[in-house]
N, C-alpha and C. Protein backbone atom coordinates (compact mmCIF):
# COMPACT_ATOMS: atom_id res chain seq x y z
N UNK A 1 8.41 317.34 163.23
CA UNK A 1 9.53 318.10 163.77
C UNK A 1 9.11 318.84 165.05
N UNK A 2 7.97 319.13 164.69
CA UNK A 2 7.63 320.27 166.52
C UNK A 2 7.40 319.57 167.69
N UNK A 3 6.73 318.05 166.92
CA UNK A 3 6.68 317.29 167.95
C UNK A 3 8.17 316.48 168.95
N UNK A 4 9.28 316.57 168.14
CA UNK A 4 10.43 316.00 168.99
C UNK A 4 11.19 317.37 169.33
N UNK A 5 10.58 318.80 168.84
CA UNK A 5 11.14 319.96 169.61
C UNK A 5 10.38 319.67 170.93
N UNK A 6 8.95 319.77 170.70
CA UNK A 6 8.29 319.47 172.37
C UNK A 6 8.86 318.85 172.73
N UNK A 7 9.02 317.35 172.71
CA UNK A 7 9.71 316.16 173.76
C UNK A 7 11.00 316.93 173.81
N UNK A 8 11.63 317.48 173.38
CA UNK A 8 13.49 317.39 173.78
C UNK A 8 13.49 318.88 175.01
N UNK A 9 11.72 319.41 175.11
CA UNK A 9 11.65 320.42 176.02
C UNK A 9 11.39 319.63 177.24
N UNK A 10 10.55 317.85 177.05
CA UNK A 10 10.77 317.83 178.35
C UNK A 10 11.58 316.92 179.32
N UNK A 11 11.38 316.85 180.62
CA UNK A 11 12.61 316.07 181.55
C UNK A 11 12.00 314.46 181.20
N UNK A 12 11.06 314.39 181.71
CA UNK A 12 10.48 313.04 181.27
C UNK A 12 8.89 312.57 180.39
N UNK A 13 9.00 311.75 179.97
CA UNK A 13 7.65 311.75 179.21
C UNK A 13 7.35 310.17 179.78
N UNK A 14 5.93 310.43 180.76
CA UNK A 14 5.37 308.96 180.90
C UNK A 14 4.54 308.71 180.29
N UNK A 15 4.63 307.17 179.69
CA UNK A 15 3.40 306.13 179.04
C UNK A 15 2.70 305.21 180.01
N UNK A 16 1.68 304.50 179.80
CA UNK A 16 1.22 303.44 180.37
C UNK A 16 1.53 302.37 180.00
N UNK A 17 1.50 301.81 178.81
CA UNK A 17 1.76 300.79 177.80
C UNK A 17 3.03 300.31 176.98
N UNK A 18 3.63 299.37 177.14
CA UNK A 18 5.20 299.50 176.48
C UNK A 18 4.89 299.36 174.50
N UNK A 19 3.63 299.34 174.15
CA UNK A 19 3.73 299.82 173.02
C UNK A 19 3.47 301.04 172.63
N UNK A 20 3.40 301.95 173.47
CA UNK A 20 3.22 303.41 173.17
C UNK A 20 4.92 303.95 173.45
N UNK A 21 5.77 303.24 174.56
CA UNK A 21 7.11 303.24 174.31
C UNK A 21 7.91 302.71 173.62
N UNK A 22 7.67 301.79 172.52
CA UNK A 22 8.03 301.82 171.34
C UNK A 22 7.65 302.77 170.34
N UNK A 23 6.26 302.78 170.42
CA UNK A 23 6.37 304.44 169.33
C UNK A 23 6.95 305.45 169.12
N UNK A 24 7.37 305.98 170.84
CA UNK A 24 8.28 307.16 170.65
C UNK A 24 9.17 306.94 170.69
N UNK A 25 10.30 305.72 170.97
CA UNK A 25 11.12 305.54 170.49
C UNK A 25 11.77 305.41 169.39
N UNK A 26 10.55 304.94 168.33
CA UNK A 26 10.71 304.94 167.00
C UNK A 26 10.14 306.90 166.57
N UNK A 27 10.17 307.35 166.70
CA UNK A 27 9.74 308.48 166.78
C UNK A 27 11.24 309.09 167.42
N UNK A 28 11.94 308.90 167.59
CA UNK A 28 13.33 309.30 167.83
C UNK A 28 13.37 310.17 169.28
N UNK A 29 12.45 309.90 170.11
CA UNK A 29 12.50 310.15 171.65
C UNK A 29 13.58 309.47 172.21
N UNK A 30 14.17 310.06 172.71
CA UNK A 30 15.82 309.43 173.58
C UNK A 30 15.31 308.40 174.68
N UNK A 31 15.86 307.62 174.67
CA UNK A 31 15.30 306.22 175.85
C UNK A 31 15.67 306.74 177.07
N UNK A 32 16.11 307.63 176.82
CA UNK A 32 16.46 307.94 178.69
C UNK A 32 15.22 309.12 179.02
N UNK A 33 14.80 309.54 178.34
CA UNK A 33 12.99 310.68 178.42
C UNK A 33 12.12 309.60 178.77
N UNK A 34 11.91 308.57 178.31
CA UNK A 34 10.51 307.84 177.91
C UNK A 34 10.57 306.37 179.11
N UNK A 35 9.24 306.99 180.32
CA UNK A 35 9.14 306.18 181.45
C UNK A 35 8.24 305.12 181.04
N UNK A 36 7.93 304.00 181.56
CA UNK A 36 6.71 303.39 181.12
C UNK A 36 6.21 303.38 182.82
N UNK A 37 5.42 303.04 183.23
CA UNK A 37 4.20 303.39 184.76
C UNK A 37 3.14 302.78 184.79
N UNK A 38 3.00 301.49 184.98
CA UNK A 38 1.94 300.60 184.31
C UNK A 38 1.00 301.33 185.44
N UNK A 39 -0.37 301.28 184.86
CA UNK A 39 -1.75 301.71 185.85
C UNK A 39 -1.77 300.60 186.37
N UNK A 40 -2.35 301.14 187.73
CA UNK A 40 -2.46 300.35 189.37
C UNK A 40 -3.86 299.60 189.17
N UNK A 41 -4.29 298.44 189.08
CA UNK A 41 -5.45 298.14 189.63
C UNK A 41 -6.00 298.10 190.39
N UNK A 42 -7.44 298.02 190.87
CA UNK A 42 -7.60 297.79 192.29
C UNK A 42 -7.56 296.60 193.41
N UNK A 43 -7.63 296.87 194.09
CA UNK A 43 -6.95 295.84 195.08
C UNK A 43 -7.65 294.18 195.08
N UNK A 44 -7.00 293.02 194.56
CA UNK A 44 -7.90 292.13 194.74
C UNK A 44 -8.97 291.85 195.94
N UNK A 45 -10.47 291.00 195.12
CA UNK A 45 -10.77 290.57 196.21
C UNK A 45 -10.34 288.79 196.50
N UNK A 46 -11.23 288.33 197.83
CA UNK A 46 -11.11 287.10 198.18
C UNK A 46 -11.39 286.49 196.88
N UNK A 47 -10.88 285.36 196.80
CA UNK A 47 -10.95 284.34 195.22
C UNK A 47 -12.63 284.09 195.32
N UNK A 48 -12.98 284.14 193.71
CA UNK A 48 -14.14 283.85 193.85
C UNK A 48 -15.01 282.47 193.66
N UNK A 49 -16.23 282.21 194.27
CA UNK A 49 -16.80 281.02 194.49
C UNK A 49 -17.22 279.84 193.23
N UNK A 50 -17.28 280.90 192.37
CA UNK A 50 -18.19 280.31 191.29
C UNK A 50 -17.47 279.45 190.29
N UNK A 51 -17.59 278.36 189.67
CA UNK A 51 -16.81 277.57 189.19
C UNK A 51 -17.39 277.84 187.43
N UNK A 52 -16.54 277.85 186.36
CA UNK A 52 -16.80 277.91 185.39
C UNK A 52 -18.45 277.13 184.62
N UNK A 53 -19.19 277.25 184.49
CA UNK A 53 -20.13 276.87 183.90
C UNK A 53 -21.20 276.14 184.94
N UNK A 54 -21.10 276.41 185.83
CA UNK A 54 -21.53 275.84 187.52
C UNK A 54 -23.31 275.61 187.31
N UNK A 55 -23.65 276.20 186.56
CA UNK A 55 -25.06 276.31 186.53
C UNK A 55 -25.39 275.78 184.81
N UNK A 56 -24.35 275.38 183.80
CA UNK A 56 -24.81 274.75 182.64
C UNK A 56 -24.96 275.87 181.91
N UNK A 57 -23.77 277.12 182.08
CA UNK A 57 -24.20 278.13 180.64
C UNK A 57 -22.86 279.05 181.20
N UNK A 58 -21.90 279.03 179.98
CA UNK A 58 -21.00 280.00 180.31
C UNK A 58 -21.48 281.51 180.38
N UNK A 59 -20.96 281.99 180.98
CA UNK A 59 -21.51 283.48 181.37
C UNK A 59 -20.47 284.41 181.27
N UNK A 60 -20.68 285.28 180.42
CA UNK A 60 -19.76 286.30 179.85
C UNK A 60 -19.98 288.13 180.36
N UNK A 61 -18.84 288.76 181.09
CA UNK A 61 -19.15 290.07 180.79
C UNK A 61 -18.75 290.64 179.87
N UNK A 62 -19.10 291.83 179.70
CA UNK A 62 -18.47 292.81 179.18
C UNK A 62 -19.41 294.33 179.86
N UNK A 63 -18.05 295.05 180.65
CA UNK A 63 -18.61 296.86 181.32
C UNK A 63 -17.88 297.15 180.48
N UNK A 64 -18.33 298.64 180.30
CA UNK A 64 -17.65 299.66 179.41
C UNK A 64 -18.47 300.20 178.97
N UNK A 65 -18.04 301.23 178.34
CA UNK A 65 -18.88 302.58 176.94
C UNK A 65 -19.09 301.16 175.90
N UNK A 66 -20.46 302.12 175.13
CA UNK A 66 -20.72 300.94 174.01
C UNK A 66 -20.63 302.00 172.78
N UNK A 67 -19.46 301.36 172.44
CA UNK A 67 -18.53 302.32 171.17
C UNK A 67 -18.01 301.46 170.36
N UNK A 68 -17.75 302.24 168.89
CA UNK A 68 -17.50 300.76 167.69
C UNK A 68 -15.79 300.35 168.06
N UNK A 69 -15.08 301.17 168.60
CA UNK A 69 -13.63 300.76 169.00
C UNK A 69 -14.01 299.78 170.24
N UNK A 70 -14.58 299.82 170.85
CA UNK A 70 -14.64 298.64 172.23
C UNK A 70 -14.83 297.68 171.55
N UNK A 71 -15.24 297.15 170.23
CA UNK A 71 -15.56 295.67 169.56
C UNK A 71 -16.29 295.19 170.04
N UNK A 72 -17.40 295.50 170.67
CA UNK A 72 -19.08 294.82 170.88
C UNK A 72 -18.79 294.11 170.12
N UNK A 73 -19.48 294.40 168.32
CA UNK A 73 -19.86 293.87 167.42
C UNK A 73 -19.22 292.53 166.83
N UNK A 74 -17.94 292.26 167.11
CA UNK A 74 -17.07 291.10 167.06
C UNK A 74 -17.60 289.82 167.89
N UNK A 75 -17.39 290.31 169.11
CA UNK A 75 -18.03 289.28 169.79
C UNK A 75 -19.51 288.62 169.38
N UNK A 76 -20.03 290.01 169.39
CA UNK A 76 -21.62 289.84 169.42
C UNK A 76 -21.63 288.70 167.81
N UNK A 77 -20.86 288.81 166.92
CA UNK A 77 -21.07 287.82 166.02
C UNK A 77 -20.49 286.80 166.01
N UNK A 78 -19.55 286.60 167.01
CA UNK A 78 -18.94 285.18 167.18
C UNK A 78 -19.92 284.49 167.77
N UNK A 79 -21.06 285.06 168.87
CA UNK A 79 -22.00 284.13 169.62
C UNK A 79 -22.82 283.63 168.96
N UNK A 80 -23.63 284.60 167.84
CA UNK A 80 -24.22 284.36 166.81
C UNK A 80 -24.12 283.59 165.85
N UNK A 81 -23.19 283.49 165.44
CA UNK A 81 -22.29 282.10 164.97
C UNK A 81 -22.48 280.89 165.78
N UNK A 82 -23.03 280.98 166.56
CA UNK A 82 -22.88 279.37 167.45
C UNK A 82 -24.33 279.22 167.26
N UNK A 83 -24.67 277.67 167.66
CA UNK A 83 -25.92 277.14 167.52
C UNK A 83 -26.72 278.23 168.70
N UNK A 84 -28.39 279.09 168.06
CA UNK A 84 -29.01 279.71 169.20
C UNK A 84 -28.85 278.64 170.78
N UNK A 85 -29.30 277.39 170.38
CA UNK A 85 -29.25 276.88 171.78
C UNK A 85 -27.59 276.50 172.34
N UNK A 86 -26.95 276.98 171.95
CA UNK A 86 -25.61 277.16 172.91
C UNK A 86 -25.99 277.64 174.01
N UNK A 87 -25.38 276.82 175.32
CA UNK A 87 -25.53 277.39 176.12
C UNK A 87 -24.07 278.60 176.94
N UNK A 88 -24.71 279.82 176.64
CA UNK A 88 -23.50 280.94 176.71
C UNK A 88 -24.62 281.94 177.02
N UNK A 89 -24.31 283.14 177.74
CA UNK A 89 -24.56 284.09 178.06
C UNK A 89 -23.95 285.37 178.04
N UNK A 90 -24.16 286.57 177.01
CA UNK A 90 -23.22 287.50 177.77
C UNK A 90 -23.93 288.78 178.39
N UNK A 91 -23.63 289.30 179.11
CA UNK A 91 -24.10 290.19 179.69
C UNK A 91 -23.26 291.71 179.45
N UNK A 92 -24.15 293.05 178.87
CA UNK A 92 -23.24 293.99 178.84
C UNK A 92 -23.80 295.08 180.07
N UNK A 93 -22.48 295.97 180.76
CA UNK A 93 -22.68 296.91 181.49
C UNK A 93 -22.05 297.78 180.82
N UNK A 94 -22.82 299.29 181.29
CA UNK A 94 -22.17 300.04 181.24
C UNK A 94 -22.92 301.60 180.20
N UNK A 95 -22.35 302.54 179.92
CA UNK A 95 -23.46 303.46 179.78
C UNK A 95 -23.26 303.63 177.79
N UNK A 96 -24.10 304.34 176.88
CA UNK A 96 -23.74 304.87 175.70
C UNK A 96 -24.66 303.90 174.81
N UNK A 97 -25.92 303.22 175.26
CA UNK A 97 -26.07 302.57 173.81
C UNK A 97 -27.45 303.51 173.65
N UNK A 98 -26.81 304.77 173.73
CA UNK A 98 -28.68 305.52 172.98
C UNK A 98 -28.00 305.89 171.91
N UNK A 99 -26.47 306.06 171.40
CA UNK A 99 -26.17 305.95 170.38
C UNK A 99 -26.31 305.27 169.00
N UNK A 100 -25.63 305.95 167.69
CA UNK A 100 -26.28 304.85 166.53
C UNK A 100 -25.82 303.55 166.89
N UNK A 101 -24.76 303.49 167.28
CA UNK A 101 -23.93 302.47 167.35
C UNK A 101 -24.30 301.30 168.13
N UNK A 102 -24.97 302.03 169.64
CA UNK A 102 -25.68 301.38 170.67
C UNK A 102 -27.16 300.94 169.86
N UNK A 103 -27.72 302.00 169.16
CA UNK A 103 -29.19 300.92 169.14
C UNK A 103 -29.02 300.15 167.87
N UNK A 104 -27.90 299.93 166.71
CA UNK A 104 -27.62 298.98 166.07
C UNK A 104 -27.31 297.69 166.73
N UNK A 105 -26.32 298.52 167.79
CA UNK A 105 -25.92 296.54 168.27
C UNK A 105 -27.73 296.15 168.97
N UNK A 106 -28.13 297.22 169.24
CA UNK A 106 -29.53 296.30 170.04
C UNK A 106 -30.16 295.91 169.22
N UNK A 107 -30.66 296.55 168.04
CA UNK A 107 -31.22 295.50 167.17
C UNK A 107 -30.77 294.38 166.90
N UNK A 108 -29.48 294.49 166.39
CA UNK A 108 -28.93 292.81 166.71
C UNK A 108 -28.95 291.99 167.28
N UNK A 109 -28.80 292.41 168.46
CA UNK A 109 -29.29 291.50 169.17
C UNK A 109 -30.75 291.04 170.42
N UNK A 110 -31.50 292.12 169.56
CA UNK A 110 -33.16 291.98 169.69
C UNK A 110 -33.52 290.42 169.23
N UNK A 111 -34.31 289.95 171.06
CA UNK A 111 -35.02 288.73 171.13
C UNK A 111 -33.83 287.64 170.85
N UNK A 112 -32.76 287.75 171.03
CA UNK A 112 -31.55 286.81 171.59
C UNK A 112 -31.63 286.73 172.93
N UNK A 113 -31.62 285.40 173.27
CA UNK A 113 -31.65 285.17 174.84
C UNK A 113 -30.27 285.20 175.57
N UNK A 114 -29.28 285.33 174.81
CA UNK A 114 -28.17 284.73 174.87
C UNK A 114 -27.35 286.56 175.22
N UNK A 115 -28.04 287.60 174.49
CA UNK A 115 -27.44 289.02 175.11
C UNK A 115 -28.57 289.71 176.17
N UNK A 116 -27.68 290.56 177.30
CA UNK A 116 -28.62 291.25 178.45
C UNK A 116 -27.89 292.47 177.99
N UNK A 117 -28.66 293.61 178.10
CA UNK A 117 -28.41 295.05 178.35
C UNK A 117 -28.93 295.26 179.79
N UNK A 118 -27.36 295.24 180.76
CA UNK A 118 -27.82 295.26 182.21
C UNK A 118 -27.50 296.73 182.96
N UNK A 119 -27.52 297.84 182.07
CA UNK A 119 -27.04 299.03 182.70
C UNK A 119 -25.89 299.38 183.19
N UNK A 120 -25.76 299.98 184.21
CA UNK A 120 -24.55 300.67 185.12
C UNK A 120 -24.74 300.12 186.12
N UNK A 121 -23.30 299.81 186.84
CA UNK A 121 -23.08 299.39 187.77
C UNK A 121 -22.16 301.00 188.48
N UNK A 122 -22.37 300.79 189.95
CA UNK A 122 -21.39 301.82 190.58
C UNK A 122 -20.10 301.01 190.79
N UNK A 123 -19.07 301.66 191.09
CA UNK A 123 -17.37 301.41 191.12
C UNK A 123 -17.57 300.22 192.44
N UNK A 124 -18.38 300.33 193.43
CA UNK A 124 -18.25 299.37 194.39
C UNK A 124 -18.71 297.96 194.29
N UNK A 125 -20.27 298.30 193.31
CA UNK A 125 -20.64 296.83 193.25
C UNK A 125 -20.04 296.53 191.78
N UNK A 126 -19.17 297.10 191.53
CA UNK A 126 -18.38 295.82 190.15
C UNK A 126 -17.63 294.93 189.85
N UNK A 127 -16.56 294.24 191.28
CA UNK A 127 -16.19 293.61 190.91
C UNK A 127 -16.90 292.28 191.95
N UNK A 128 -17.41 292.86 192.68
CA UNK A 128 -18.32 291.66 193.57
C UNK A 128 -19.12 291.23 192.27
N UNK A 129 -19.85 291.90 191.25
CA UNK A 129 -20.51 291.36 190.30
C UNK A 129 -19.79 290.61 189.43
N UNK A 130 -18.70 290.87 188.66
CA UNK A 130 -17.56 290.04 188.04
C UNK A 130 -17.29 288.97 188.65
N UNK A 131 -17.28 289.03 189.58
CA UNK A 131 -17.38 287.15 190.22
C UNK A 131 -18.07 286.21 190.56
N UNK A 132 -19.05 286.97 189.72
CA UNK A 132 -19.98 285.77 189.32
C UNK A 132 -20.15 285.33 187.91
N UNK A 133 -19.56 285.92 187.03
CA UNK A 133 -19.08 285.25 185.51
C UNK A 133 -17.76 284.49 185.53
N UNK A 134 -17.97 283.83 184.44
CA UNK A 134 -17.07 282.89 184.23
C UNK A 134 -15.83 283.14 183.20
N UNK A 135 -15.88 284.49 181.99
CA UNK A 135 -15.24 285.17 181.59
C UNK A 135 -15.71 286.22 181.62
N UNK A 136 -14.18 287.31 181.23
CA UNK A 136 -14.77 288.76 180.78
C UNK A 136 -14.31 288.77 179.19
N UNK A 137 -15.43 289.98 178.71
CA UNK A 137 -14.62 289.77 177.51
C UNK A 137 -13.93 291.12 177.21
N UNK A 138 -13.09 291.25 176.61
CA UNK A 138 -12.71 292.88 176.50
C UNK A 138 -12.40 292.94 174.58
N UNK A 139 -13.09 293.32 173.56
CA UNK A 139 -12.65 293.01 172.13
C UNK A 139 -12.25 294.25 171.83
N UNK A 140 -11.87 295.08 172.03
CA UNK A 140 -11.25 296.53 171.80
C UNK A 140 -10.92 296.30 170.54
N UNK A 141 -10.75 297.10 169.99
CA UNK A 141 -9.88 296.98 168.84
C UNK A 141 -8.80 298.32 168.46
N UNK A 142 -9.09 298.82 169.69
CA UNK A 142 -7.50 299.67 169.29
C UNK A 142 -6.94 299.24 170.47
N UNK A 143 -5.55 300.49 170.25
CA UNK A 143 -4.78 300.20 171.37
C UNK A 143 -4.55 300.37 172.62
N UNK A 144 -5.33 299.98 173.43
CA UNK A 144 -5.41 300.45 174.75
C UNK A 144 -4.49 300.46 175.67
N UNK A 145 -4.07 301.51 176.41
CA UNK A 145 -3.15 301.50 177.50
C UNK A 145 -3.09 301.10 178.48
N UNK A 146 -3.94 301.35 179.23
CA UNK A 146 -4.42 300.10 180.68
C UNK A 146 -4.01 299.08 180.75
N UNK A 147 -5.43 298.56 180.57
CA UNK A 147 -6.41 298.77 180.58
C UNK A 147 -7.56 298.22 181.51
N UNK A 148 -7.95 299.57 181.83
CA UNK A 148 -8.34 299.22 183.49
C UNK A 148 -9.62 298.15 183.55
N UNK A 149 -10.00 297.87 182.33
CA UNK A 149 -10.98 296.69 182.05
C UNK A 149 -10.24 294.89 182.61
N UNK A 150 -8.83 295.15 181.96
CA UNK A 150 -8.31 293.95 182.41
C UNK A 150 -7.99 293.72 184.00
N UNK A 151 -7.51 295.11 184.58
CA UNK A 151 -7.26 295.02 185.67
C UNK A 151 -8.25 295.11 186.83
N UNK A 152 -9.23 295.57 186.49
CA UNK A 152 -10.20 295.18 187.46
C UNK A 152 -11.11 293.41 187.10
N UNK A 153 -10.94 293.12 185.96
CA UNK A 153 -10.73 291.79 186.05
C UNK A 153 -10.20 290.56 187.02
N UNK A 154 -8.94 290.90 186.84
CA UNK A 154 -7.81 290.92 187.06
C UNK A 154 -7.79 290.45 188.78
N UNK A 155 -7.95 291.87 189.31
CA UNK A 155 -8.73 292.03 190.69
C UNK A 155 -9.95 290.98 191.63
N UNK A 156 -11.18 290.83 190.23
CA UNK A 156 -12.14 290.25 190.56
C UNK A 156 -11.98 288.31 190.36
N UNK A 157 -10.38 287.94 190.21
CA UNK A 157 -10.33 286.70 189.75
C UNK A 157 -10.89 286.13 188.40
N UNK A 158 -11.13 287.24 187.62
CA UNK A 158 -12.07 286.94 186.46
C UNK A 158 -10.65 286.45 185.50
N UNK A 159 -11.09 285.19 184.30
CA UNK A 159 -10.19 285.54 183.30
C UNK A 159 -10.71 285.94 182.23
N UNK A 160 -9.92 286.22 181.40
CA UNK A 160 -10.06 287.99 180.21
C UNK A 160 -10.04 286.89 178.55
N UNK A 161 -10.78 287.10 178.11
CA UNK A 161 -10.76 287.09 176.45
C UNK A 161 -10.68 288.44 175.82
N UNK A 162 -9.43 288.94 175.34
CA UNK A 162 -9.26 289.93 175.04
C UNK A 162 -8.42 290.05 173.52
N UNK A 163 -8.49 290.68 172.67
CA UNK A 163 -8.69 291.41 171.35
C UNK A 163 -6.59 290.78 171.53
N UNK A 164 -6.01 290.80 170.75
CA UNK A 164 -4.46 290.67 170.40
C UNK A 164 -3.82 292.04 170.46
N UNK A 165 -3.59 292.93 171.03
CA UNK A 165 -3.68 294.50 170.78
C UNK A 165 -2.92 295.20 172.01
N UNK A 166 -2.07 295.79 171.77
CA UNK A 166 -1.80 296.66 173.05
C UNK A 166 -1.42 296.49 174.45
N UNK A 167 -2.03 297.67 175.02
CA UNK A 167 -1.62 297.01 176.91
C UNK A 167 -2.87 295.64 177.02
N UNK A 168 -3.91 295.46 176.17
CA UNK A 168 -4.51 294.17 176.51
C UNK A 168 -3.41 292.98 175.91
N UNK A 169 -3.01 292.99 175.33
CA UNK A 169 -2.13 291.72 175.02
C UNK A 169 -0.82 291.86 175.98
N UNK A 170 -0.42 292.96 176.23
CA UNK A 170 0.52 293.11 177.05
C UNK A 170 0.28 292.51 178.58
N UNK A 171 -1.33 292.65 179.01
CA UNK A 171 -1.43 292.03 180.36
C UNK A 171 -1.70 290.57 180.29
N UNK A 172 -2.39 290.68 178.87
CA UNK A 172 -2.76 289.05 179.09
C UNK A 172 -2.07 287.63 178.53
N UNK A 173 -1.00 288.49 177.71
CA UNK A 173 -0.06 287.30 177.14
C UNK A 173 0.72 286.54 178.24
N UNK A 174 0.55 285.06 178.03
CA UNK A 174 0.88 284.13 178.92
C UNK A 174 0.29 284.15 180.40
N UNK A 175 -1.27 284.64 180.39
CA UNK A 175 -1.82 284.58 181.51
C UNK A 175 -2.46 283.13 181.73
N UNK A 176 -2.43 282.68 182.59
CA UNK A 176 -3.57 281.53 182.57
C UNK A 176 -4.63 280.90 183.00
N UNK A 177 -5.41 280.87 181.55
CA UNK A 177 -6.87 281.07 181.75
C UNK A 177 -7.43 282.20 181.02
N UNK A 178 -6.26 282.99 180.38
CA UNK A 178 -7.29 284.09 180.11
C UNK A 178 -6.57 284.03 178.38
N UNK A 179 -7.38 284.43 177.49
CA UNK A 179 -7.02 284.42 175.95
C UNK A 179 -6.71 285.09 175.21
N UNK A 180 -6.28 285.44 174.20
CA UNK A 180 -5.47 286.63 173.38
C UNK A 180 -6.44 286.13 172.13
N UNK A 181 -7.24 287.05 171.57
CA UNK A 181 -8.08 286.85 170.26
C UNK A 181 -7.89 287.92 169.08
N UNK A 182 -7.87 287.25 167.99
CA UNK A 182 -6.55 287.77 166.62
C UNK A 182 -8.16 288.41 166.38
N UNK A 183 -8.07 289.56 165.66
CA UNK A 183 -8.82 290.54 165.24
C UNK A 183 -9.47 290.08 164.11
């Protein structure tokens, strides 16, 4: 109840995601309050050079926080699942694995040739780096609003293997080239 006293205090209420504007709609927010404002990506670059498997090993990112909602661990056992000599690569960026969470997935994937722990990248050299993989992966498993993972993708010509979920299914349904993966 206090919560649709707040909303009916205000003029407009913006979302990012049109499943967060179904919530409050079902939540009895008046459709004429509730904006949706998709987040801006950044600006593409030139298409990139590299051709899918160009060198004999698909090559996978994944940047981001390494947190149990981002779905590392999904992926990380779908690769595992494949014969060790598959040739696949994924590579993770990004900051948080001194956590439990972070040095579990590293044990896991301790002395796999097939995972890199490649650090941080700065905002400039990331999507020049994204174009040199052949997917990204994004396995979230909640609902993300953005999500600025897809869209700087997106940006970098990359296509997205991403979780069935949210503003990621929202950007990537009926993209092509890029995949929607059931949880």
């Amino acid at each position: 109840q206090a919560w649709l006293e707040l909303a009916g205090l205000a003029d407009a209420i913006h979302v990012l995601a049109a499943w967060s504007l179904d919530v409050l709609l079902r939540q009895g927010i008046p459709a004429c309050k509730v904006h949706l404002i998709r987040t801006a990506g950044p600006p593409p670059l030139p298409p990139r050079q590299r051709t899918p498997m160009q060198d004999g090993v698909l090559r996978l990112v994944y940047w981001g926080r390494c947190h149990p909602v981002k779905g590392l661990h999904l992926v990380i056992e779908a690769i595992r699942g494949l014969p060790s000599d598959a040739p696949i690569q994924l590579d993770f960026f990004g900051p948080n694995w001194d956590t439990a969470y972070g040095q579990q997935i590293q044990r896991q994937i301790n002395g796999d040739r097939r995972f890199r722990l490649m650090g941080n990248l700065s905002k400039d050299q990331l999507l020049p780096k994204l174009q040199t993989y052949d997917l990204a992966v994004v396995p979230s498993t909640c609902l993300e609003t953005g999500p600025l993972t897809v869209l700087e993708a997106f940006a970098a010509g990359l296509p997205v293997a991403g979780c069935d979920l949210g503003g990621i299914k929202e950007l990537l349904e009926g993209v092509p080239g890029c995949a929607l993966l059931p949880l």
